[in-house]
PDB file of N, CA and C in Angstrom:
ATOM      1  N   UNK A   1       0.834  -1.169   0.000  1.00  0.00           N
ATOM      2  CA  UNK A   1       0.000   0.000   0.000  1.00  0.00           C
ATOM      3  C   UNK A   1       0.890   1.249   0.000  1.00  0.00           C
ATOM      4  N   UNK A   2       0.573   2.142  -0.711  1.00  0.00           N
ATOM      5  CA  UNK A   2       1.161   3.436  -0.732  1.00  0.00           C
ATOM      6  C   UNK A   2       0.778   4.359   0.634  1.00  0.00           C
ATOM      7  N   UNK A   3       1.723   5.067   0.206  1.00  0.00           N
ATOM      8  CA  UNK A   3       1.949   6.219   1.719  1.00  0.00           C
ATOM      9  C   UNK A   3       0.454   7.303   1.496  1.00  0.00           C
ATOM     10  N   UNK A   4       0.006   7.490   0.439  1.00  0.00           N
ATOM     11  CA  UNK A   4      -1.004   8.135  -0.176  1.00  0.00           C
ATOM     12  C   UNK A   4      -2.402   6.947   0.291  1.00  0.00           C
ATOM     13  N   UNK A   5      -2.150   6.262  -0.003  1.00  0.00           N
ATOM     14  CA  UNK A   5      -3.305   5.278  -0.029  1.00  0.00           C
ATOM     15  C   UNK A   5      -3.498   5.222   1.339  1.00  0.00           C
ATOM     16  N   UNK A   6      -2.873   4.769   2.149  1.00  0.00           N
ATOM     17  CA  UNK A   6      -2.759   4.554   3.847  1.00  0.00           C
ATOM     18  C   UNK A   6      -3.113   5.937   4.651  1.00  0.00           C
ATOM     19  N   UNK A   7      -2.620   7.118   4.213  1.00  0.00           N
ATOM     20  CA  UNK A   7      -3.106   8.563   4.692  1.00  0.00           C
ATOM     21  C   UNK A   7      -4.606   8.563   4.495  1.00  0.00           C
ATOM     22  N   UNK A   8      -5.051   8.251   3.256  1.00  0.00           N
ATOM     23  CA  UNK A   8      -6.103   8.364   2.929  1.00  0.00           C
ATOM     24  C   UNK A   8      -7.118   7.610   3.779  1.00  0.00           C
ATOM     25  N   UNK A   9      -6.728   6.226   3.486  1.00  0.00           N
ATOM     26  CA  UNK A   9      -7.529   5.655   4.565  1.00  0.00           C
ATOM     27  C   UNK A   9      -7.035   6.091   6.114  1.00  0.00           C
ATOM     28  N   UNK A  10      -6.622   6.514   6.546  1.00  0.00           N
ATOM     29  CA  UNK A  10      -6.464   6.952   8.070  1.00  0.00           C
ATOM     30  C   UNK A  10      -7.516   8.469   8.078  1.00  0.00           C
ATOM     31  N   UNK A  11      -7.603   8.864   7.013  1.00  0.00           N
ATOM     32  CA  UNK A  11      -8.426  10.543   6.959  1.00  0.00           C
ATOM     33  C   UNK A  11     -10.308  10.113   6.991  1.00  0.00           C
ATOM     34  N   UNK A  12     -10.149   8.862   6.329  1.00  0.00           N
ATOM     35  CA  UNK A  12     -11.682   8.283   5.954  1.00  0.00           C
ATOM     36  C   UNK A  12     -11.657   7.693   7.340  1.00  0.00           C
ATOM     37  N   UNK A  13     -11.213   6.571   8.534  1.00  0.00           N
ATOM     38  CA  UNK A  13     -11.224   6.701   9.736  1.00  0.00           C
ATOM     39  C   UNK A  13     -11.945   7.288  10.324  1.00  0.00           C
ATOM     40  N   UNK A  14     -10.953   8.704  10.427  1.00  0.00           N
ATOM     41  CA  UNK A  14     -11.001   9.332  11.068  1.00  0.00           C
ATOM     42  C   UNK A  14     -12.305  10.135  11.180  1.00  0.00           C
ATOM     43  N   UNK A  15     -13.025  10.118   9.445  1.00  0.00           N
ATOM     44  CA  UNK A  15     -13.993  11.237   9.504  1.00  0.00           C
ATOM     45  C   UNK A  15     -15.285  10.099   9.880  1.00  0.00           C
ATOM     46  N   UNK A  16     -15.269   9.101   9.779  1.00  0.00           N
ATOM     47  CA  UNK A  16     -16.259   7.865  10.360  1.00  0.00           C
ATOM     48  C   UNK A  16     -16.067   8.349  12.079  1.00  0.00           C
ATOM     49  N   UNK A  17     -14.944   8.134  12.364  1.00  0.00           N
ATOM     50  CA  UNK A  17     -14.799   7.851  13.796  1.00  0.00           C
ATOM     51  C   UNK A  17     -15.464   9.494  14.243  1.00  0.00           C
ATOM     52  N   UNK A  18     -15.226  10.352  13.903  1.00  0.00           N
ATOM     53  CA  UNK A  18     -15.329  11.685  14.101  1.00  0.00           C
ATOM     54  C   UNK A  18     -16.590  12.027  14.498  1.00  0.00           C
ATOM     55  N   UNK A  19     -17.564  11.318  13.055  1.00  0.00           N
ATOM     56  CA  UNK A  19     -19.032  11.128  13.054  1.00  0.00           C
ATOM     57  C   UNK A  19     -19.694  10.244  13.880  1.00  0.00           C
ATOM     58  N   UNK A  20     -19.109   9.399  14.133  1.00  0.00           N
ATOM     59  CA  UNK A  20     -19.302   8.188  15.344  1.00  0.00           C
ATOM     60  C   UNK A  20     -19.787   9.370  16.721  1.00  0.00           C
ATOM     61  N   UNK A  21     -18.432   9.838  16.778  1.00  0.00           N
ATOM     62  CA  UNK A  21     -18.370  10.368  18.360  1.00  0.00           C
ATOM     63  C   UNK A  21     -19.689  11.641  18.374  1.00  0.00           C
ATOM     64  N   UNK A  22     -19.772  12.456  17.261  1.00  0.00           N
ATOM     65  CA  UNK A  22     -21.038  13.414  17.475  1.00  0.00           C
ATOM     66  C   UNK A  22     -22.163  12.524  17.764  1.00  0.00           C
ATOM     67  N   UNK A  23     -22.180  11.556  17.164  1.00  0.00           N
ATOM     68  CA  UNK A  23     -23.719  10.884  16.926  1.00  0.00           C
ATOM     69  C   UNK A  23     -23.975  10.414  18.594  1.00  0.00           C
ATOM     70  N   UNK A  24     -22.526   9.425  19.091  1.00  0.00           N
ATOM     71  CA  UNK A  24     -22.843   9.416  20.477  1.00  0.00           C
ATOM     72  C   UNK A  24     -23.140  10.425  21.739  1.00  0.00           C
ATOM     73  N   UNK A  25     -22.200  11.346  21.141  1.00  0.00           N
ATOM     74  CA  UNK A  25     -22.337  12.544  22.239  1.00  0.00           C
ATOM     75  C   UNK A  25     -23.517  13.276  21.704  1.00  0.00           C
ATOM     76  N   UNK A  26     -24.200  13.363  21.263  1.00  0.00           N
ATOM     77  CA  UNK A  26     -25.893  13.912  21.071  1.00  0.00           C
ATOM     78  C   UNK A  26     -26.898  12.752  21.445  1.00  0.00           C
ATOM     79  N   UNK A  27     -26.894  11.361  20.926  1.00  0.00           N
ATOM     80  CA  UNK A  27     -28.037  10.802  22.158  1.00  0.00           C
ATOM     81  C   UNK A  27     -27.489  10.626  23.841  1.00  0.00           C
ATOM     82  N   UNK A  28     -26.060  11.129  24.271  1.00  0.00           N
ATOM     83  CA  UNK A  28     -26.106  10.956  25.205  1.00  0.00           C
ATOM     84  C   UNK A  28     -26.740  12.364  25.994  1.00  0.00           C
ATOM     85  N   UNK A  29     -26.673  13.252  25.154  1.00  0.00           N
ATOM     86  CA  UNK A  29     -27.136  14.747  26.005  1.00  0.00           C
ATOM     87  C   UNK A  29     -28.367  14.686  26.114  1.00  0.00           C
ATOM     88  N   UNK A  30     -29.288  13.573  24.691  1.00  0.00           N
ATOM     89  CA  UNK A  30     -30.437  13.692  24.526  1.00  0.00           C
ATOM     90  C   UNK A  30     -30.954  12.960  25.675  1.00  0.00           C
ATOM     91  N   UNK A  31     -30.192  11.959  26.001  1.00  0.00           N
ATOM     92  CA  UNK A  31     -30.970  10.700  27.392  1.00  0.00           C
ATOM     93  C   UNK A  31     -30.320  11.885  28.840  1.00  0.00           C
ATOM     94  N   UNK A  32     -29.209  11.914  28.866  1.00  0.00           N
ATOM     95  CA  UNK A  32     -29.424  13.492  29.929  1.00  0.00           C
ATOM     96  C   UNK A  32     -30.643  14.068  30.419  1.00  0.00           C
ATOM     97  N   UNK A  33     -31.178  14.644  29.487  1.00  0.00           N
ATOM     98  CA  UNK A  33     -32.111  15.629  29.468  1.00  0.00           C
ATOM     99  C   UNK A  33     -33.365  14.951  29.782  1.00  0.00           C
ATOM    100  N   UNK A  34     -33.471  13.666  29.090  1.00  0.00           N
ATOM    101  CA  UNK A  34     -34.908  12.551  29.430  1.00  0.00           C
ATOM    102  C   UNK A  34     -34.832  12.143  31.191  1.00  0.00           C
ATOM    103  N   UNK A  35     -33.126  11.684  31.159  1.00  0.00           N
ATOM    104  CA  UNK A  35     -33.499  11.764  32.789  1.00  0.00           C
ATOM    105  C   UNK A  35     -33.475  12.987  33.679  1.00  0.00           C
ATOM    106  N   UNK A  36     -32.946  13.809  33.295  1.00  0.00           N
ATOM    107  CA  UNK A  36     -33.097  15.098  34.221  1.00  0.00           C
ATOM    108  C   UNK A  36     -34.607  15.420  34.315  1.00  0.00           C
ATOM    109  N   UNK A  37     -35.542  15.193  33.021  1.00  0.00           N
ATOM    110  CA  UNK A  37     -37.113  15.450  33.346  1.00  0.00           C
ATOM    111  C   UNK A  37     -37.633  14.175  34.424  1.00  0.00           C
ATOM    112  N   UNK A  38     -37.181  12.880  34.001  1.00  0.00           N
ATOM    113  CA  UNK A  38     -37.659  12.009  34.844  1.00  0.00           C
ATOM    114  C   UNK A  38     -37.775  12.329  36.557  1.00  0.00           C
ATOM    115  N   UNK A  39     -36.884  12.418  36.435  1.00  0.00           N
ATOM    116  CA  UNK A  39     -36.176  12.733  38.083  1.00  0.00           C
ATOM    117  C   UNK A  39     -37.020  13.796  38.437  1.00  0.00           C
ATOM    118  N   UNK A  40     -37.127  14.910  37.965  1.00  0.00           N
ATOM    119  CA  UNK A  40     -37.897  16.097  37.954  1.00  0.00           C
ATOM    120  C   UNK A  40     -39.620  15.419  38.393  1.00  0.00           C
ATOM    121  N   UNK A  41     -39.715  14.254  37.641  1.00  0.00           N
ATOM    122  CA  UNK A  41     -41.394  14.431  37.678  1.00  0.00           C
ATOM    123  C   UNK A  41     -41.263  13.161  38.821  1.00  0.00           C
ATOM    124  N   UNK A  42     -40.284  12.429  39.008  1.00  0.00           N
ATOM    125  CA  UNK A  42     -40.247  11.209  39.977  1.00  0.00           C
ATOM    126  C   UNK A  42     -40.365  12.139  41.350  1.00  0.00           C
ATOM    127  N   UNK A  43     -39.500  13.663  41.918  1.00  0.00           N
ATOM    128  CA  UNK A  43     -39.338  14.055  42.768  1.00  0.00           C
ATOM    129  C   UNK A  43     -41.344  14.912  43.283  1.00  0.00           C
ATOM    130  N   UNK A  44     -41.503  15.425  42.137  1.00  0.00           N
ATOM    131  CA  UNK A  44     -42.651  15.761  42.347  1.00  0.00           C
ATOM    132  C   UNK A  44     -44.027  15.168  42.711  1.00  0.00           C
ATOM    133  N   UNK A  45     -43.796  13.805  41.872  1.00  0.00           N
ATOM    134  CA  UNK A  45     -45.169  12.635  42.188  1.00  0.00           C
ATOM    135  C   UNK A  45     -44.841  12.028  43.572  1.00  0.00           C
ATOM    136  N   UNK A  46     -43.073  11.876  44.298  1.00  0.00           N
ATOM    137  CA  UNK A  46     -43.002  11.937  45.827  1.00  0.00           C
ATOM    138  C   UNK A  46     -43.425  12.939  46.111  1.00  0.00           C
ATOM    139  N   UNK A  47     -43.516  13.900  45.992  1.00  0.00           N
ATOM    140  CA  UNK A  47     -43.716  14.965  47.011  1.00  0.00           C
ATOM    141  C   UNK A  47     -45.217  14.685  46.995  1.00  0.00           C
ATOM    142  N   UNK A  48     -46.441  14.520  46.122  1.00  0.00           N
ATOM    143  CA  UNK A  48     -47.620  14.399  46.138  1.00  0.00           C
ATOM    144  C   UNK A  48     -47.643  13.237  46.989  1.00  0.00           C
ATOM    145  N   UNK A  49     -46.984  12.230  46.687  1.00  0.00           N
ATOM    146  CA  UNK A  49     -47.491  11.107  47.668  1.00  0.00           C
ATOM    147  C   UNK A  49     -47.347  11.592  49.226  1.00  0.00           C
ATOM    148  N   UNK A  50     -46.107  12.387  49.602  1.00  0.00           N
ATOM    149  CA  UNK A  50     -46.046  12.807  51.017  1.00  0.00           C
ATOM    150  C   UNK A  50     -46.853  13.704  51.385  1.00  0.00           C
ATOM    151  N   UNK A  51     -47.842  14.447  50.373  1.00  0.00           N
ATOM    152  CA  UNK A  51     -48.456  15.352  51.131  1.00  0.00           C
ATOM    153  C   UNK A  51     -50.236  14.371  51.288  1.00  0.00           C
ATOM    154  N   UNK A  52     -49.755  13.636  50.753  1.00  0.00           N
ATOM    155  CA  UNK A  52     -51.686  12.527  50.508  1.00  0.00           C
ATOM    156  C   UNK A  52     -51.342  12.306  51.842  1.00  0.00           C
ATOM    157  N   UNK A  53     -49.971  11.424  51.948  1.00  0.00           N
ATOM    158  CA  UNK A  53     -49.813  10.501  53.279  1.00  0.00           C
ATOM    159  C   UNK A  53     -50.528  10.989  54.531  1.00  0.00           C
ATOM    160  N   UNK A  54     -49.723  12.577  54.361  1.00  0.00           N
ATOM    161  CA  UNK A  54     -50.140  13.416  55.491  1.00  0.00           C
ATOM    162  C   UNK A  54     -51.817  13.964  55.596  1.00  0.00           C
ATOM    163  N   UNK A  55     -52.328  13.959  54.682  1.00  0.00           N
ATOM    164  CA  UNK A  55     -53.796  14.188  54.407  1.00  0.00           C
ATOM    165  C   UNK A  55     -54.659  12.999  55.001  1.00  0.00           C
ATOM    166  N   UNK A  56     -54.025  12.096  54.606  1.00  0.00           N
ATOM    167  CA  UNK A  56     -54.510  10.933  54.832  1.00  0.00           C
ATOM    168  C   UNK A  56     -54.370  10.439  56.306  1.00  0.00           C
ATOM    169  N   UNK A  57     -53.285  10.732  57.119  1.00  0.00           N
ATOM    170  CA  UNK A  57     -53.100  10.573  58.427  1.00  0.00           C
ATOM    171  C   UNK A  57     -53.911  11.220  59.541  1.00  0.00           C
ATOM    172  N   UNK A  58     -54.021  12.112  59.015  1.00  0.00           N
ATOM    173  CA  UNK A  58     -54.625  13.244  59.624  1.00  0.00           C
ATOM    174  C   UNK A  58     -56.530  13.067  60.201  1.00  0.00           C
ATOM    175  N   UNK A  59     -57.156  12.211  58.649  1.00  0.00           N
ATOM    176  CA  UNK A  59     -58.039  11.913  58.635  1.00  0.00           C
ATOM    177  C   UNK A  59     -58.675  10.899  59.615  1.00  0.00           C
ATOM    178  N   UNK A  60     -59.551  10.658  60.590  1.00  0.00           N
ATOM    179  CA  UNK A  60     -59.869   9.479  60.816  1.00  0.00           C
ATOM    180  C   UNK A  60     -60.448   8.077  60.115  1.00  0.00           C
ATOM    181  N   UNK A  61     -60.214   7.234  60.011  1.00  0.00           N
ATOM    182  CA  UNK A  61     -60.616   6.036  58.902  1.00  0.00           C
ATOM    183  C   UNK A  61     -61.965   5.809  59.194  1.00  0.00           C
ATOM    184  N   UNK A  62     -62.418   5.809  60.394  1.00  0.00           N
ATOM    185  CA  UNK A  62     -64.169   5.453  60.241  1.00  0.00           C
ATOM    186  C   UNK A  62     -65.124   6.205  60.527  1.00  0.00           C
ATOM    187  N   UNK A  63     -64.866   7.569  59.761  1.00  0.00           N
ATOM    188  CA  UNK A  63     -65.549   8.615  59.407  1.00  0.00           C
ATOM    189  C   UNK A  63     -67.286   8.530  58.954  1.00  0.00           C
ATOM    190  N   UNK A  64     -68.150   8.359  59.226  1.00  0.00           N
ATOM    191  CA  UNK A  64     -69.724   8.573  58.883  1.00  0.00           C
ATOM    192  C   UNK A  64     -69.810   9.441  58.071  1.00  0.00           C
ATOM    193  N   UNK A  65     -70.358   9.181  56.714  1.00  0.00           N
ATOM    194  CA  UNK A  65     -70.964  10.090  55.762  1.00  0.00           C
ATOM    195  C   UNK A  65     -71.429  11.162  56.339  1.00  0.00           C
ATOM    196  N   UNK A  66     -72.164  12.148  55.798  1.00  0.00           N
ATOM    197  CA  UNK A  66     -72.617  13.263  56.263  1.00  0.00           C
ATOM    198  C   UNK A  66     -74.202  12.829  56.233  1.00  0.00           C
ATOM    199  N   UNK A  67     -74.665  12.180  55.696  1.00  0.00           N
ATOM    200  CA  UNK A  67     -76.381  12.213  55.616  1.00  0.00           C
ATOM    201  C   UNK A  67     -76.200  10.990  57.045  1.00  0.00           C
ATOM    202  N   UNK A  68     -75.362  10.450  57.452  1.00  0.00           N
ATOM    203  CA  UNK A  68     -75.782   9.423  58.947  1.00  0.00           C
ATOM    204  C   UNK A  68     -75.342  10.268  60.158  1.00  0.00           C
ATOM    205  N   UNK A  69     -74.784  11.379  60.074  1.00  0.00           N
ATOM    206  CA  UNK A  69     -74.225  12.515  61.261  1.00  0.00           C
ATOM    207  C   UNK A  69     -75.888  13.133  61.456  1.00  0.00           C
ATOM    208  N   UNK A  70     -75.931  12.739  63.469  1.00  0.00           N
ATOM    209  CA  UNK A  70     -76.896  12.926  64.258  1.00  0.00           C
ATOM    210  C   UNK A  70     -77.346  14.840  63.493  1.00  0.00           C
ATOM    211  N   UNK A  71     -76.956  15.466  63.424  1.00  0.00           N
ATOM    212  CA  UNK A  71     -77.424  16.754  63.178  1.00  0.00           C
ATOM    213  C   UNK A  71     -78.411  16.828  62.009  1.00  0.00           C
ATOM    214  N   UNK A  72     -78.064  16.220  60.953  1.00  0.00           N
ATOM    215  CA  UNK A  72     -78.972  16.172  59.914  1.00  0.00           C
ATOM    216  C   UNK A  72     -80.198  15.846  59.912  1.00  0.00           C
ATOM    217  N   UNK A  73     -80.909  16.920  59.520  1.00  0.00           N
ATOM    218  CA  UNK A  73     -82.711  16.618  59.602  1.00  0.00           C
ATOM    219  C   UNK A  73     -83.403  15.276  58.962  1.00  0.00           C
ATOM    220  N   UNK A  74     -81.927  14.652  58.027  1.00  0.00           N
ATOM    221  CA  UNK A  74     -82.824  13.571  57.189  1.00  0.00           C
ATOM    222  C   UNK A  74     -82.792  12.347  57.974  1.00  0.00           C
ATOM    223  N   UNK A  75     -81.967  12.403  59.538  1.00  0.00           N
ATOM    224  CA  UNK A  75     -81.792  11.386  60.110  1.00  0.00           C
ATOM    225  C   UNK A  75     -83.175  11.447  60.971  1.00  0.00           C
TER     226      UNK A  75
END
């Protein structure tokens, strides 16, 4: 192989390999960004669950409807 021929192919390489590396380093910014939203909406749907929890604690569990509470005229 010539010194021409061998440059050449090391330049074609290179511009594969070159293109390689953009292509990876853009779906990796792109999955970045997918998990930075994830995380974002994972932190928020905890925070809803901690504020139910607390809603929910708060509540007594064997609560009477409102139409069986002694005050109501329909009782």
């Amino acid at each position: 192989m010539e010194t021409e021929e061998r440059v050449n192919r090391l330049e074609e390489t290179l511009y594969f390999q070159d293109n390689m590396l953009k292509e990876l380093n853009d779906a990796l910014t792109k999955q970045q960004k997918q998990l930075d939203q994830l995380e974002h909406h994972l932190e928020h749907c905890a925070a809803q669950i901690a504020y139910l929890r607390e809603v929910l604690a708060t509540r007594p569990e064997d609560v009477k409807p409102p139409h069986h509470l002694p005050d109501n005229p329909l009782c």
